[in-house]
PDB file of N, CA and C in Angstrom:
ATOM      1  N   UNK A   1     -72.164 106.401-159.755  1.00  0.00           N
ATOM      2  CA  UNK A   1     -73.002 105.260-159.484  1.00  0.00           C
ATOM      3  C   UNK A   1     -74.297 105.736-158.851  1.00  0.00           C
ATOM      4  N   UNK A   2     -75.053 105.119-159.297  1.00  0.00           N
ATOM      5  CA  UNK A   2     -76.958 105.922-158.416  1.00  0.00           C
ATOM      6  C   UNK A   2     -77.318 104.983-157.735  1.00  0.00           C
ATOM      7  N   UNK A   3     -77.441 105.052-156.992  1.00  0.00           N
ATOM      8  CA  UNK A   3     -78.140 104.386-155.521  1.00  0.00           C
ATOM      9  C   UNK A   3     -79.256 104.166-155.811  1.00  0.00           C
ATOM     10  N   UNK A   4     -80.308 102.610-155.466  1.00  0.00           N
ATOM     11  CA  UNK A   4     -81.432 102.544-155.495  1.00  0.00           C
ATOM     12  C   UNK A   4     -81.470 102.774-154.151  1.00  0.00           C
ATOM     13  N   UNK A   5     -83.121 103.181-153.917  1.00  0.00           N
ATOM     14  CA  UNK A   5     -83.476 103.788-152.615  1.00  0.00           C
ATOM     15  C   UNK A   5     -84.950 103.537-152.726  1.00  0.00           C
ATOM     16  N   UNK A   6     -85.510 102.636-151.427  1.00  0.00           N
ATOM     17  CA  UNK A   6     -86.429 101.825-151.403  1.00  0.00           C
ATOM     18  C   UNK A   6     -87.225 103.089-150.647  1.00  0.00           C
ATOM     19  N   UNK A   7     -88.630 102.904-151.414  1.00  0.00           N
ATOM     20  CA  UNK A   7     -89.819 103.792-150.900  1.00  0.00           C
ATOM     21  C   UNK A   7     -90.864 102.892-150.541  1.00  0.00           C
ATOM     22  N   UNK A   8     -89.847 102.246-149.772  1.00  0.00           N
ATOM     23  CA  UNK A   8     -90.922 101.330-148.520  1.00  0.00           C
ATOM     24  C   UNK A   8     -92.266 102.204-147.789  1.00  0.00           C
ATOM     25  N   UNK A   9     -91.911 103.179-147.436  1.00  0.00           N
ATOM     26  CA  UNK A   9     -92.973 104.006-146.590  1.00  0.00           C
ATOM     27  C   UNK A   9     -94.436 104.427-147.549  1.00  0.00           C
ATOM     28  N   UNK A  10     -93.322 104.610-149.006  1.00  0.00           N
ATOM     29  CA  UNK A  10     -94.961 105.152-149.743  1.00  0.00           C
ATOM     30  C   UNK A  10     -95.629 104.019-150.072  1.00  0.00           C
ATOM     31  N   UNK A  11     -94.681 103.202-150.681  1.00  0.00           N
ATOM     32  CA  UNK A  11     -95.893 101.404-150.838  1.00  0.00           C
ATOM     33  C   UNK A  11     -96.656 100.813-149.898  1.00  0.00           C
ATOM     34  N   UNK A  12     -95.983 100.880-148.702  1.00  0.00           N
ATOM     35  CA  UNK A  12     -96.944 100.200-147.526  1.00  0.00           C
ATOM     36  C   UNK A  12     -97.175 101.201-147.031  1.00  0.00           C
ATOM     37  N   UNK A  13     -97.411 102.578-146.792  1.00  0.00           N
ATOM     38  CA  UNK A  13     -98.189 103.650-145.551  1.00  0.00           C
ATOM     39  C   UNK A  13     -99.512 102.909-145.896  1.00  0.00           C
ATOM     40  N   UNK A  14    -100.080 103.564-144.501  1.00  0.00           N
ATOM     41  CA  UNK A  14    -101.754 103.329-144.320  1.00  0.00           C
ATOM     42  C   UNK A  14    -102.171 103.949-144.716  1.00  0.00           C
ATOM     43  N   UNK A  15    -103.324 103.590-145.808  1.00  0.00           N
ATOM     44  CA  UNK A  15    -104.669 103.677-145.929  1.00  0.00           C
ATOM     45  C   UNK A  15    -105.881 102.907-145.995  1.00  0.00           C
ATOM     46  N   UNK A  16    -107.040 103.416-146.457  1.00  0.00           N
ATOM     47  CA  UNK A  16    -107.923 103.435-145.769  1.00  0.00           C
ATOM     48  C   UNK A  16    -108.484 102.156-146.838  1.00  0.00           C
ATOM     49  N   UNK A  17    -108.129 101.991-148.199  1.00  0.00           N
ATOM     50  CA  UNK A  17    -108.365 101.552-149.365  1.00  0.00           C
ATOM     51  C   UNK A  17    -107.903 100.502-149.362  1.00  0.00           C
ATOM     52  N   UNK A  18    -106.873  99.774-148.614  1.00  0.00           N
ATOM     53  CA  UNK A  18    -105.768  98.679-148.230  1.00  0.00           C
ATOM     54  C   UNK A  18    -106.394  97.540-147.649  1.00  0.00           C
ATOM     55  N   UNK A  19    -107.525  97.870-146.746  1.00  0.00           N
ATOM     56  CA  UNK A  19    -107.622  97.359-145.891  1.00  0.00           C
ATOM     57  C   UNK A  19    -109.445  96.526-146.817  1.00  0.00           C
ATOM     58  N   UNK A  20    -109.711  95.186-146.471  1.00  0.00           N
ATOM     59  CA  UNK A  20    -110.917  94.463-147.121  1.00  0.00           C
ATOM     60  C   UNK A  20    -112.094  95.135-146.708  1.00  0.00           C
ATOM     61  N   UNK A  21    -112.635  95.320-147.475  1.00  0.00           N
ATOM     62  CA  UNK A  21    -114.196  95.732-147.272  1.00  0.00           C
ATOM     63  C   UNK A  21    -115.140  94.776-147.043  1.00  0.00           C
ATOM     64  N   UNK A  22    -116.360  95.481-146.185  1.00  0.00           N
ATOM     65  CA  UNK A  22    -117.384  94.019-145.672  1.00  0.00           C
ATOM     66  C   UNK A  22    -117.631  93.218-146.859  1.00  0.00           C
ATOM     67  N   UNK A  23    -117.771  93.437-147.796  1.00  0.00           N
ATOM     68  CA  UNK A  23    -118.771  92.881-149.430  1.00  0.00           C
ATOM     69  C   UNK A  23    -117.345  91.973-149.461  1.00  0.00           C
ATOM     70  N   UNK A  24    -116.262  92.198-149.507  1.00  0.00           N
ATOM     71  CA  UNK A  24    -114.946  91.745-149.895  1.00  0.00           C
ATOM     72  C   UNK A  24    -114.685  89.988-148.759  1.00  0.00           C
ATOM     73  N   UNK A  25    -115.295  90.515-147.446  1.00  0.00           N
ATOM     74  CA  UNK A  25    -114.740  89.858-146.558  1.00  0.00           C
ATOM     75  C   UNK A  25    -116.063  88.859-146.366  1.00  0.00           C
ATOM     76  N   UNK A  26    -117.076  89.261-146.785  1.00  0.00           N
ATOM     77  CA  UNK A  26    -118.010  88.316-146.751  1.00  0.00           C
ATOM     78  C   UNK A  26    -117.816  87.496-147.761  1.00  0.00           C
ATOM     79  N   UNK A  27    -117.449  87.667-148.900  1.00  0.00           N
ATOM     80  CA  UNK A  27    -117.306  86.921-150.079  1.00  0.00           C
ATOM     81  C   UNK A  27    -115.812  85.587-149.659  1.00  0.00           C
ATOM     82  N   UNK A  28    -115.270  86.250-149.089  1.00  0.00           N
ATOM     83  CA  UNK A  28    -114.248  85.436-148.767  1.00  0.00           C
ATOM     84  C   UNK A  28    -114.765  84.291-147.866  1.00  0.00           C
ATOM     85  N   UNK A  29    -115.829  84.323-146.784  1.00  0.00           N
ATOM     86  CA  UNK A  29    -116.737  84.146-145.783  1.00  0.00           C
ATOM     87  C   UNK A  29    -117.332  82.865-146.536  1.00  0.00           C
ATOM     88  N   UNK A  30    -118.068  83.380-147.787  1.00  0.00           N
ATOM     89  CA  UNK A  30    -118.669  82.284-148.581  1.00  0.00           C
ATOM     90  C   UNK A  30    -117.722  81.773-149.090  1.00  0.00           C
ATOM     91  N   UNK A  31    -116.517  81.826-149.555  1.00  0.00           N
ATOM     92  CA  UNK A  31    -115.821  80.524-150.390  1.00  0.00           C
ATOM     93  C   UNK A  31    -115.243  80.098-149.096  1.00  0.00           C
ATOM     94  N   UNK A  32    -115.139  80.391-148.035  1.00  0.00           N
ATOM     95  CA  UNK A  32    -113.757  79.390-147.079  1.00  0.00           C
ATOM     96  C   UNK A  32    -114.336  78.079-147.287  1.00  0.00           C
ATOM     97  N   UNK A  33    -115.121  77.318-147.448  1.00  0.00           N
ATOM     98  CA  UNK A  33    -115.795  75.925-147.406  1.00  0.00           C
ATOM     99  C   UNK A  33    -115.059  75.231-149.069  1.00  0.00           C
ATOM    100  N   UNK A  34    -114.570  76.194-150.142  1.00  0.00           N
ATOM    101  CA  UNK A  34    -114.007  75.556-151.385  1.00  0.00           C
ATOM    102  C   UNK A  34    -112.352  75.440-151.466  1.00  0.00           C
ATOM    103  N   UNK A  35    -112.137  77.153-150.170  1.00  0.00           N
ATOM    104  CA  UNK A  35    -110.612  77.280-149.726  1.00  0.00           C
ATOM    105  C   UNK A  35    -110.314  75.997-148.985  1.00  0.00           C
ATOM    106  N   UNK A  36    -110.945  75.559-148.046  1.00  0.00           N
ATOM    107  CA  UNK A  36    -110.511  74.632-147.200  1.00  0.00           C
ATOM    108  C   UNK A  36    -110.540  73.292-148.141  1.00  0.00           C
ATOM    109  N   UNK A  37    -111.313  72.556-149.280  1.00  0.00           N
ATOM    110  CA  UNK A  37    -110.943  72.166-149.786  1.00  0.00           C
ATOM    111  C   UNK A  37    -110.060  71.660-150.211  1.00  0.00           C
ATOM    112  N   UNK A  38    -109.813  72.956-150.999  1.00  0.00           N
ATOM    113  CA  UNK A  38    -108.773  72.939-151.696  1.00  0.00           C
ATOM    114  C   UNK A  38    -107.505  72.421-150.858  1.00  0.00           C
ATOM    115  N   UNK A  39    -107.399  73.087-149.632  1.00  0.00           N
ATOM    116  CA  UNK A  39    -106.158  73.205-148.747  1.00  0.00           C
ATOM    117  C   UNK A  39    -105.910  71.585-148.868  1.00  0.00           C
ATOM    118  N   UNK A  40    -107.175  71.071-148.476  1.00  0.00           N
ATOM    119  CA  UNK A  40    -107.157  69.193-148.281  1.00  0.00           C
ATOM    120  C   UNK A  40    -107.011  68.296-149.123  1.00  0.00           C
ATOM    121  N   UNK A  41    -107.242  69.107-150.369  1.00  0.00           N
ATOM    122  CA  UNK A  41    -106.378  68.164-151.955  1.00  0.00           C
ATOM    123  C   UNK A  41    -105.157  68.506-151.667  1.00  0.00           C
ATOM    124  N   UNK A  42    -104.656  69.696-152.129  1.00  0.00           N
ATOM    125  CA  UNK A  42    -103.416  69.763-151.979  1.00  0.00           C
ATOM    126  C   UNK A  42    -102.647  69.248-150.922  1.00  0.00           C
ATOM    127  N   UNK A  43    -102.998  68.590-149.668  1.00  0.00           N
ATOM    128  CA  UNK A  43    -102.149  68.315-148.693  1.00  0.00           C
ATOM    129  C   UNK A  43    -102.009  66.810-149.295  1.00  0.00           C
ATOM    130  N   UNK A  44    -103.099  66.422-149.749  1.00  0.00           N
ATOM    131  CA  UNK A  44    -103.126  65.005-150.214  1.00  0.00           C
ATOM    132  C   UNK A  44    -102.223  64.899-151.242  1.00  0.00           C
ATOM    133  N   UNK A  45    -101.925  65.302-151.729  1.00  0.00           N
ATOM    134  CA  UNK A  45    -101.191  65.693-153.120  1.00  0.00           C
ATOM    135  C   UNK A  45     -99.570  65.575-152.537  1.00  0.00           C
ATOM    136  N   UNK A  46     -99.486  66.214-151.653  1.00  0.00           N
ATOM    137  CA  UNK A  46     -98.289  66.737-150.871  1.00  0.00           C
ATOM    138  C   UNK A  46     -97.535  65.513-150.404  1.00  0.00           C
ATOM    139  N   UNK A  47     -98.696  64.974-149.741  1.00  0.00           N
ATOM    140  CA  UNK A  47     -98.148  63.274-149.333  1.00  0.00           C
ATOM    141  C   UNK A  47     -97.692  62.806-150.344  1.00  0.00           C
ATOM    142  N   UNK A  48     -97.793  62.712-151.578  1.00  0.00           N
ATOM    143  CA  UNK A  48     -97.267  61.729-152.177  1.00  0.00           C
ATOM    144  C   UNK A  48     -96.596  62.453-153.041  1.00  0.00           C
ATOM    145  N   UNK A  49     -95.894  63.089-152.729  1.00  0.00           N
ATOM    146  CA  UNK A  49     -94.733  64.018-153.596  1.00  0.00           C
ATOM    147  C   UNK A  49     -93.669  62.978-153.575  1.00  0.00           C
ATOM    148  N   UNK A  50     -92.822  62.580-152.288  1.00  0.00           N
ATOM    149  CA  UNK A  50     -91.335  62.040-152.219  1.00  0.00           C
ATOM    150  C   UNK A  50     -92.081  61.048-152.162  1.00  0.00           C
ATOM    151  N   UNK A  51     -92.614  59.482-152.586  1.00  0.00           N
ATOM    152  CA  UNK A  51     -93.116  58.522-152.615  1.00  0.00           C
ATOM    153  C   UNK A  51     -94.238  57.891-153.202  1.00  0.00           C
ATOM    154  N   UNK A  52     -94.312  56.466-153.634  1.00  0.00           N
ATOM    155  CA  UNK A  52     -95.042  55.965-154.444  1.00  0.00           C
ATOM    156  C   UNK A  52     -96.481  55.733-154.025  1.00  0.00           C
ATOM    157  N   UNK A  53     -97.494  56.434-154.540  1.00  0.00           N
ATOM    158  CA  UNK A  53     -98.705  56.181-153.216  1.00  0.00           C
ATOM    159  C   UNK A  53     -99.189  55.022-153.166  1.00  0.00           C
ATOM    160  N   UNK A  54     -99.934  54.795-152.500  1.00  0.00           N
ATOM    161  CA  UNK A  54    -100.435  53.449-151.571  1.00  0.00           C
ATOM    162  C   UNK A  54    -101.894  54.094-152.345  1.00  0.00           C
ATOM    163  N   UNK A  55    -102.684  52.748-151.717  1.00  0.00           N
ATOM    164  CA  UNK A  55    -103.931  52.507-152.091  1.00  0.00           C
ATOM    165  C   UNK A  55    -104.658  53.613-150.979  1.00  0.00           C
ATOM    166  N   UNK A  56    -104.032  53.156-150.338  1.00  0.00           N
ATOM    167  CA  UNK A  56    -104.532  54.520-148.791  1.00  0.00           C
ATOM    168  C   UNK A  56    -104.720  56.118-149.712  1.00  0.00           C
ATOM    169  N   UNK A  57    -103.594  56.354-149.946  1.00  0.00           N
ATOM    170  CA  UNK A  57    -102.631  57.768-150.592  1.00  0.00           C
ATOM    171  C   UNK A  57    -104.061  58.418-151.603  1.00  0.00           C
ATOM    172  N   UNK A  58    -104.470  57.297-152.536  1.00  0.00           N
ATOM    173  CA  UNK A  58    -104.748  57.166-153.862  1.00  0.00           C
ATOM    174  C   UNK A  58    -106.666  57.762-153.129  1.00  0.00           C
ATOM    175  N   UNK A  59    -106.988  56.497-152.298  1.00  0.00           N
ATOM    176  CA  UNK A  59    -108.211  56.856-151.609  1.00  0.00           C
ATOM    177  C   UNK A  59    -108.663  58.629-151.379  1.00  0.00           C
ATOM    178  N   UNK A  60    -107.648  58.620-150.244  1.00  0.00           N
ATOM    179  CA  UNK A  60    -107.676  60.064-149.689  1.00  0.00           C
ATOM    180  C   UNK A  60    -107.036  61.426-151.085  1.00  0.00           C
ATOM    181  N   UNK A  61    -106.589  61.020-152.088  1.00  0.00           N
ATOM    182  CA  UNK A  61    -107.101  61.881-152.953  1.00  0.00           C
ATOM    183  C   UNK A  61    -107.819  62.136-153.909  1.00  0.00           C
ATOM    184  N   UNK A  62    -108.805  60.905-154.179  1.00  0.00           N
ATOM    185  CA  UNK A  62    -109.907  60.737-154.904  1.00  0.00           C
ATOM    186  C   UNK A  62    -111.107  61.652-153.307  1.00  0.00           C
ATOM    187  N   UNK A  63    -111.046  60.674-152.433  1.00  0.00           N
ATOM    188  CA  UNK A  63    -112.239  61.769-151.301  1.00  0.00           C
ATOM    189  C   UNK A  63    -112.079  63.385-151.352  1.00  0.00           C
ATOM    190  N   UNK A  64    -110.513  63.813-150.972  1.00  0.00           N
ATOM    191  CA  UNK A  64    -110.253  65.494-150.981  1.00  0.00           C
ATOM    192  C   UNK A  64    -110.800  65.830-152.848  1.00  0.00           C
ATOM    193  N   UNK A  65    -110.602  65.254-153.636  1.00  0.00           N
ATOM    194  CA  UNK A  65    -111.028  65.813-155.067  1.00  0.00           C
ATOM    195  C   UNK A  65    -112.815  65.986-154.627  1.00  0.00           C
ATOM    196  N   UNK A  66    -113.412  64.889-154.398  1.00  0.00           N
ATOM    197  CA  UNK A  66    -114.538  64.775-154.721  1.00  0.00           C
ATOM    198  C   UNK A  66    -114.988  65.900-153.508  1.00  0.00           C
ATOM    199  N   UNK A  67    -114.318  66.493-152.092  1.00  0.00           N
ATOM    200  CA  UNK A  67    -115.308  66.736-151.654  1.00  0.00           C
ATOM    201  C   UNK A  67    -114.825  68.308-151.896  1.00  0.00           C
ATOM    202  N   UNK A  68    -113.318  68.462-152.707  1.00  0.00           N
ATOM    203  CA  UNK A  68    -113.420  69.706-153.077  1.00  0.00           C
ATOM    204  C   UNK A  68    -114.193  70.211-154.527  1.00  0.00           C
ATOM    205  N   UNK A  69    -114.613  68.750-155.139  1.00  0.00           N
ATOM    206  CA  UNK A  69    -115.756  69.459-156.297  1.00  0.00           C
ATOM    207  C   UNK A  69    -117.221  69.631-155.952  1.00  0.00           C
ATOM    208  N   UNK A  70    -117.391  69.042-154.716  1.00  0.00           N
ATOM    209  CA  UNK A  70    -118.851  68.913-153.861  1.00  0.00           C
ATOM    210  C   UNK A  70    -119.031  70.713-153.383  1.00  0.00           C
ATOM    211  N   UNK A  71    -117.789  70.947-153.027  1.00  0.00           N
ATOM    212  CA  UNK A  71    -117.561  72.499-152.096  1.00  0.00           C
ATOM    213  C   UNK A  71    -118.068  73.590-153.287  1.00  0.00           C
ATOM    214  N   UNK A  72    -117.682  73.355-154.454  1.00  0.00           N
ATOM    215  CA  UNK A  72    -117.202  74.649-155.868  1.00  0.00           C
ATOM    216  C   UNK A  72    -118.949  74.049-156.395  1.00  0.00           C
ATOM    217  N   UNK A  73    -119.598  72.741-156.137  1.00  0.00           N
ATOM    218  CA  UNK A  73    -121.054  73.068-156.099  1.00  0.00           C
ATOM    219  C   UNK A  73    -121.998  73.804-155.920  1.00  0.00           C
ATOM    220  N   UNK A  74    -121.815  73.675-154.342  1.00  0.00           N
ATOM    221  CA  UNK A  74    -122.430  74.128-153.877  1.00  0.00           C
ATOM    222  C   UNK A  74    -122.006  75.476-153.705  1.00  0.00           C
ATOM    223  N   UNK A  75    -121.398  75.713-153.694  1.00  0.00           N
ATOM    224  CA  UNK A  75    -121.243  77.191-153.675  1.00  0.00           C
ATOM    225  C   UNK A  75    -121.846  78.190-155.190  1.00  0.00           C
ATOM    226  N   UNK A  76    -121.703  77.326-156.298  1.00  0.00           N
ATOM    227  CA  UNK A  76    -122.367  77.737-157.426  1.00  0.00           C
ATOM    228  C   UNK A  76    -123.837  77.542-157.421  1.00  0.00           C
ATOM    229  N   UNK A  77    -124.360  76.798-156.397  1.00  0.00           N
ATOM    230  CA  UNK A  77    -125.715  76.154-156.581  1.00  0.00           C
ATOM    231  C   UNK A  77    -125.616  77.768-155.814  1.00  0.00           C
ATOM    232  N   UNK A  78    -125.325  77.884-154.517  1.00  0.00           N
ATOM    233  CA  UNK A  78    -125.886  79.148-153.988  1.00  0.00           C
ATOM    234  C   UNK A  78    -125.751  80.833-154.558  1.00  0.00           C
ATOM    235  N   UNK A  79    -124.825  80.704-155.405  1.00  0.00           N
ATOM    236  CA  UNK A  79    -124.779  82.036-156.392  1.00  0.00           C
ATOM    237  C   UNK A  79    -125.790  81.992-157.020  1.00  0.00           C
ATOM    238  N   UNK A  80    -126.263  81.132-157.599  1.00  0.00           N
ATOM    239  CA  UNK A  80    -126.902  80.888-158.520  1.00  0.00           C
ATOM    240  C   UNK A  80    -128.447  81.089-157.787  1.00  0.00           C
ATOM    241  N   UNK A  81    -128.481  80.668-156.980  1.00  0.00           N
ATOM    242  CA  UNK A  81    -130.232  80.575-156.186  1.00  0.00           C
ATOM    243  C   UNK A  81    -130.510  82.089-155.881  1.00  0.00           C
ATOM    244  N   UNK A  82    -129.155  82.512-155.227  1.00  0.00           N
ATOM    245  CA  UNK A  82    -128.728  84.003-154.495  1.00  0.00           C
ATOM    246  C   UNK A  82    -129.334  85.303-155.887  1.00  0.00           C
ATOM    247  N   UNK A  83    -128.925  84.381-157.157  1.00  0.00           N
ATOM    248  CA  UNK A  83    -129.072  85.563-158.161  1.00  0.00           C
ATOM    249  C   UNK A  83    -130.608  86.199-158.606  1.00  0.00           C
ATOM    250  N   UNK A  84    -131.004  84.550-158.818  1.00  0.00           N
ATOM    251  CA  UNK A  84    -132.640  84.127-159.296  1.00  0.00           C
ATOM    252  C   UNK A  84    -133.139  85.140-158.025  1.00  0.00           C
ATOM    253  N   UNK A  85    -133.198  84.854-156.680  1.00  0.00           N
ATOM    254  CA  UNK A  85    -134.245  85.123-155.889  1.00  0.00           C
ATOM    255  C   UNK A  85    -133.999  86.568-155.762  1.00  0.00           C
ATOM    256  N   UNK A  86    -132.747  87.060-156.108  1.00  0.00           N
ATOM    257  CA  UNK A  86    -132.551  88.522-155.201  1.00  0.00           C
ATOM    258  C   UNK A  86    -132.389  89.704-156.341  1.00  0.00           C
ATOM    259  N   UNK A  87    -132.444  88.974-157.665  1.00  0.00           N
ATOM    260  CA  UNK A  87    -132.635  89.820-158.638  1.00  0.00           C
ATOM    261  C   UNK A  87    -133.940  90.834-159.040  1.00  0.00           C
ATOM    262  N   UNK A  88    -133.899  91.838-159.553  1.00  0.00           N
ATOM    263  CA  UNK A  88    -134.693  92.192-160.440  1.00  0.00           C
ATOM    264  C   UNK A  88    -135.422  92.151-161.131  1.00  0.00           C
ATOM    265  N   UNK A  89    -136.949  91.305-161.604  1.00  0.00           N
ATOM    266  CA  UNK A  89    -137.157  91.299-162.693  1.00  0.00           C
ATOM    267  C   UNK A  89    -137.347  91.902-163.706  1.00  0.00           C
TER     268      UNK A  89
END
């Protein structure tokens, strides 16, 4: 019989490559405003998993939609401005 034998140590040891880079962590920096969003549809969503929603229910996930498509806007409006102005011509 062969034994599996977990090489926990080589998958997770430290390095240096593991860990987010500034470009990585800033980027993350700019979407938290579409993450958080998101988080607030889905909670809305969540509510009305075990139950029939209410007009309330229905409200608050038409607002979390709209202000998580307001978020994925603007954030494209600013890629987009970010590209034009900082590009190359």
């Amino acid at each position: 019989m062969d034994h599996i034998v977990t090489v926990q140590d080589a998958v997770t040891a430290f390095a240096d490559f593991m860990e987010p880079t500034d470009a990585e962590l800033d980027a993350i920096e700019q979407e938290m405003p579409v993450i958080l969003a998101d988080v607030e549809l889905l909670d809305a969503y969540i509510v009305t998993l075990d139950r029939t929603p209410t007009e309330l229910d229905a409200r608050r996930i038409r607002r979390a939609r709209r202000r998580a498509l307001a978020a994925r806007a603007a954030l494209v409006n600013r890629a987009a401005s970010a590209s034009r102005s900082g590009g190359a011509a």
